[in-house]
C-alpha atoms as a PDB file:
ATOM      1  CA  UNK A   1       0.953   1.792   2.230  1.00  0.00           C
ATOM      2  CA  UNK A   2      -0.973   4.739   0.773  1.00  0.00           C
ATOM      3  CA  UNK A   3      -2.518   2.790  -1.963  1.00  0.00           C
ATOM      4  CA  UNK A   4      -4.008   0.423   0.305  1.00  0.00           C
ATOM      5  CA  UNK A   5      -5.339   3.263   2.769  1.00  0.00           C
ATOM      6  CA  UNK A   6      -6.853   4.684  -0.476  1.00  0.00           C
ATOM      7  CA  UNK A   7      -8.225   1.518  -1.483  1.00  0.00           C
ATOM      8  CA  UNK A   8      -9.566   0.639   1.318  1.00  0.00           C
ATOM      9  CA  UNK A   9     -10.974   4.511   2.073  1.00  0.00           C
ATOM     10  CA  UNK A  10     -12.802   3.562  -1.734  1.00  0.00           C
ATOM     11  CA  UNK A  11     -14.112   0.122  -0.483  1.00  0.00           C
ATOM     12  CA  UNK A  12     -16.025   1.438   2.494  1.00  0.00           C
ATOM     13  CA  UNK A  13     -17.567   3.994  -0.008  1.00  0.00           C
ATOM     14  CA  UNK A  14     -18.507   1.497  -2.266  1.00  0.00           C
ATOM     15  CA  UNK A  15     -19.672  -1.028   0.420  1.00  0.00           C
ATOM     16  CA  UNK A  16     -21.975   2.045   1.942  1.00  0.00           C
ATOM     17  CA  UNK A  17     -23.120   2.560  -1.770  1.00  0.00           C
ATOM     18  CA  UNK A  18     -24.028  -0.898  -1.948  1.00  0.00           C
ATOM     19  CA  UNK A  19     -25.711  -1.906   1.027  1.00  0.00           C
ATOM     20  CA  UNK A  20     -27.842   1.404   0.314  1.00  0.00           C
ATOM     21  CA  UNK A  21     -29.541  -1.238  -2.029  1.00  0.00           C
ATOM     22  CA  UNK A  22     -29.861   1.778  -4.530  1.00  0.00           C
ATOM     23  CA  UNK A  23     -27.145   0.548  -7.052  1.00  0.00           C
ATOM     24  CA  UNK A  24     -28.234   0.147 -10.769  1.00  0.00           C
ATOM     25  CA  UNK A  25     -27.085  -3.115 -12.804  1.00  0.00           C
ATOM     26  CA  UNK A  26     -24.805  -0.966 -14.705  1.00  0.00           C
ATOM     27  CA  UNK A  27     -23.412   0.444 -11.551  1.00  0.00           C
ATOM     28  CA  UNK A  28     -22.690  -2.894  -9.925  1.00  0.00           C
ATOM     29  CA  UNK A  29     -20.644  -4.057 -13.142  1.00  0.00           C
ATOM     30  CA  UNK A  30     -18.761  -0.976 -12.487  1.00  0.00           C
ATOM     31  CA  UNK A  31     -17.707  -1.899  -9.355  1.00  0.00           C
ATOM     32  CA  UNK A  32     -17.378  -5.448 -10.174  1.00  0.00           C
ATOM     33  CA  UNK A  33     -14.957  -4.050 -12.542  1.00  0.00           C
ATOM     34  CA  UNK A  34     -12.866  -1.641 -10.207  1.00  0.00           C
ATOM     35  CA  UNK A  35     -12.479  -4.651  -7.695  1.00  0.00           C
ATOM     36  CA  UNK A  36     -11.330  -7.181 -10.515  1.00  0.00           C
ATOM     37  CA  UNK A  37      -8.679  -3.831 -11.634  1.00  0.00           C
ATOM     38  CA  UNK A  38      -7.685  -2.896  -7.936  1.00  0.00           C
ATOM     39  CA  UNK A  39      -7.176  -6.361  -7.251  1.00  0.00           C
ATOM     40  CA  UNK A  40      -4.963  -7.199  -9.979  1.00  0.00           C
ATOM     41  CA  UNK A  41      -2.799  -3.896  -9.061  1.00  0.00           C
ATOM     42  CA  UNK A  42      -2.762  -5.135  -5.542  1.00  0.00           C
ATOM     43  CA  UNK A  43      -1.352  -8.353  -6.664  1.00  0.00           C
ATOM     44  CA  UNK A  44       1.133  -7.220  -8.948  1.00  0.00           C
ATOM     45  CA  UNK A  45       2.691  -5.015  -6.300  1.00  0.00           C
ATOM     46  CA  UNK A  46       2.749  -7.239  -3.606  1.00  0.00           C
ATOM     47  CA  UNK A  47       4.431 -10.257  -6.217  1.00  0.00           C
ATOM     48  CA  UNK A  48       7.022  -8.271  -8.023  1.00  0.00           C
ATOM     49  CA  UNK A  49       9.905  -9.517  -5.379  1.00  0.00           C
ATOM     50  CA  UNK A  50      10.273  -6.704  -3.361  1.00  0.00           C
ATOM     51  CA  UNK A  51      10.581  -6.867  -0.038  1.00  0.00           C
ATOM     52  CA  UNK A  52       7.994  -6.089   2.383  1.00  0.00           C
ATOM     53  CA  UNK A  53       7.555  -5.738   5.992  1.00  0.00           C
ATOM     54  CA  UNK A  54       5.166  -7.902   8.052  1.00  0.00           C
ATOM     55  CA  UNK A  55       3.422  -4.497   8.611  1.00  0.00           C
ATOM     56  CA  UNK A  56       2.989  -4.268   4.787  1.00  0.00           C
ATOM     57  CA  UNK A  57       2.211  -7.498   3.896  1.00  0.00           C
ATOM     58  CA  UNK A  58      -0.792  -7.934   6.671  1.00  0.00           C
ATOM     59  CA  UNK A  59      -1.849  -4.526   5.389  1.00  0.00           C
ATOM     60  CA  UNK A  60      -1.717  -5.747   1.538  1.00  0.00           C
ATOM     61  CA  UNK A  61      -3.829  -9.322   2.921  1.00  0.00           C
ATOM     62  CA  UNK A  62      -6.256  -7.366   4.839  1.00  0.00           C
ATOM     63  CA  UNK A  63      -7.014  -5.127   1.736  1.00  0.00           C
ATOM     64  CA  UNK A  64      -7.667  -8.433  -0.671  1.00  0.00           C
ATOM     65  CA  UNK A  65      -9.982  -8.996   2.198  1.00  0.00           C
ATOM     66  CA  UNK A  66     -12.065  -5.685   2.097  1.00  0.00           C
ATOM     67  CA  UNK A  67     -12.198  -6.129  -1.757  1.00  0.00           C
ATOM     68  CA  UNK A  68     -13.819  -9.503  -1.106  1.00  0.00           C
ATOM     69  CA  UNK A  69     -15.848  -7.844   1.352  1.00  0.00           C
ATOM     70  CA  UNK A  70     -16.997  -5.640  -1.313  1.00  0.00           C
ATOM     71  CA  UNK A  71     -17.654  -8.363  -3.382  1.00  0.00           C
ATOM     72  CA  UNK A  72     -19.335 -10.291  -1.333  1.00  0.00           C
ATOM     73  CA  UNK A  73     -21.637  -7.108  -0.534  1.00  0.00           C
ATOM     74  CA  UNK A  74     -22.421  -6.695  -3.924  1.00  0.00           C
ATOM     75  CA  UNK A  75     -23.881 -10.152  -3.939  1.00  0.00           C
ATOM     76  CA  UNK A  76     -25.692  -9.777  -1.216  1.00  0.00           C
ATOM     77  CA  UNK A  77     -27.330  -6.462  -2.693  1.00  0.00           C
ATOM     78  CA  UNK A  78     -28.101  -8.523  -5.602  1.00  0.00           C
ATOM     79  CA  UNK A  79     -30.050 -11.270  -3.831  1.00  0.00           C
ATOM     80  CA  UNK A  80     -32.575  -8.493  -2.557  1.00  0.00           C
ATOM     81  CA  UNK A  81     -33.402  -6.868  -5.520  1.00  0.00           C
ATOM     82  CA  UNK A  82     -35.592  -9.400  -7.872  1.00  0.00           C
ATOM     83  CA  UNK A  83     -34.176 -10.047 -11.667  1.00  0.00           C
ATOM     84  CA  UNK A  84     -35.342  -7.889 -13.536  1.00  0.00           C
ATOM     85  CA  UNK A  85     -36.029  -5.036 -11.268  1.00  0.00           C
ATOM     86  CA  UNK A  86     -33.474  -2.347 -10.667  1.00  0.00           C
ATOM     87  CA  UNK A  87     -33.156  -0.539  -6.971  1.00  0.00           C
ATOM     88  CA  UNK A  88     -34.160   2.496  -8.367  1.00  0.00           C
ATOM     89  CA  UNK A  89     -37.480   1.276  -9.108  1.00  0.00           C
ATOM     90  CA  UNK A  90     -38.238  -0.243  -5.673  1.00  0.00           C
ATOM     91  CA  UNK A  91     -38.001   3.074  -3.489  1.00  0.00           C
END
């Protein structure tokens, strides 16, 4: 249950982060990274056959949803900035 507080705590950081539209390519692979990592932990934990409680597994689904959230705001960041071009050198 605390991991997926904390992960979820990290997401809406990120997602802020993102939306900010001030994200560097380098940055946005990070993060692309930590949500491919976070999301693998999430789904060993919530595979390796121990039981959960219907509390725990709608909190482990609704965390794989704010990491696709994340995702999908990092996409949407991307669309906005033209290739090429970082964030930083729009403002």
């Amino acid at each position: 249950m605390h991991f997926t507080l904390k992960l979820e705590q990290k997401c809406a950081e990120l997602r802020r982060e993102t939306v900010s539209g001030n994200s560097t390519a380098e940055r946005s692979a990070e993060i692309i990274h930590f949500i491919g990592d976070q999301g693998e932990l999430l789904a060993r934990v919530s595979t390796s056959g121990m039981h959960m409680a219907d509390e725990l597994k709608a909190r482990v689904l609704s965390t794989f949803l704010t990491l696709m959230n994340l995702r999908e705001s990092l996409d949407r960041a991307a669309l906005r900035v033209p290739a090429g071009r970082t964030a930083s050198r729009l403002a």
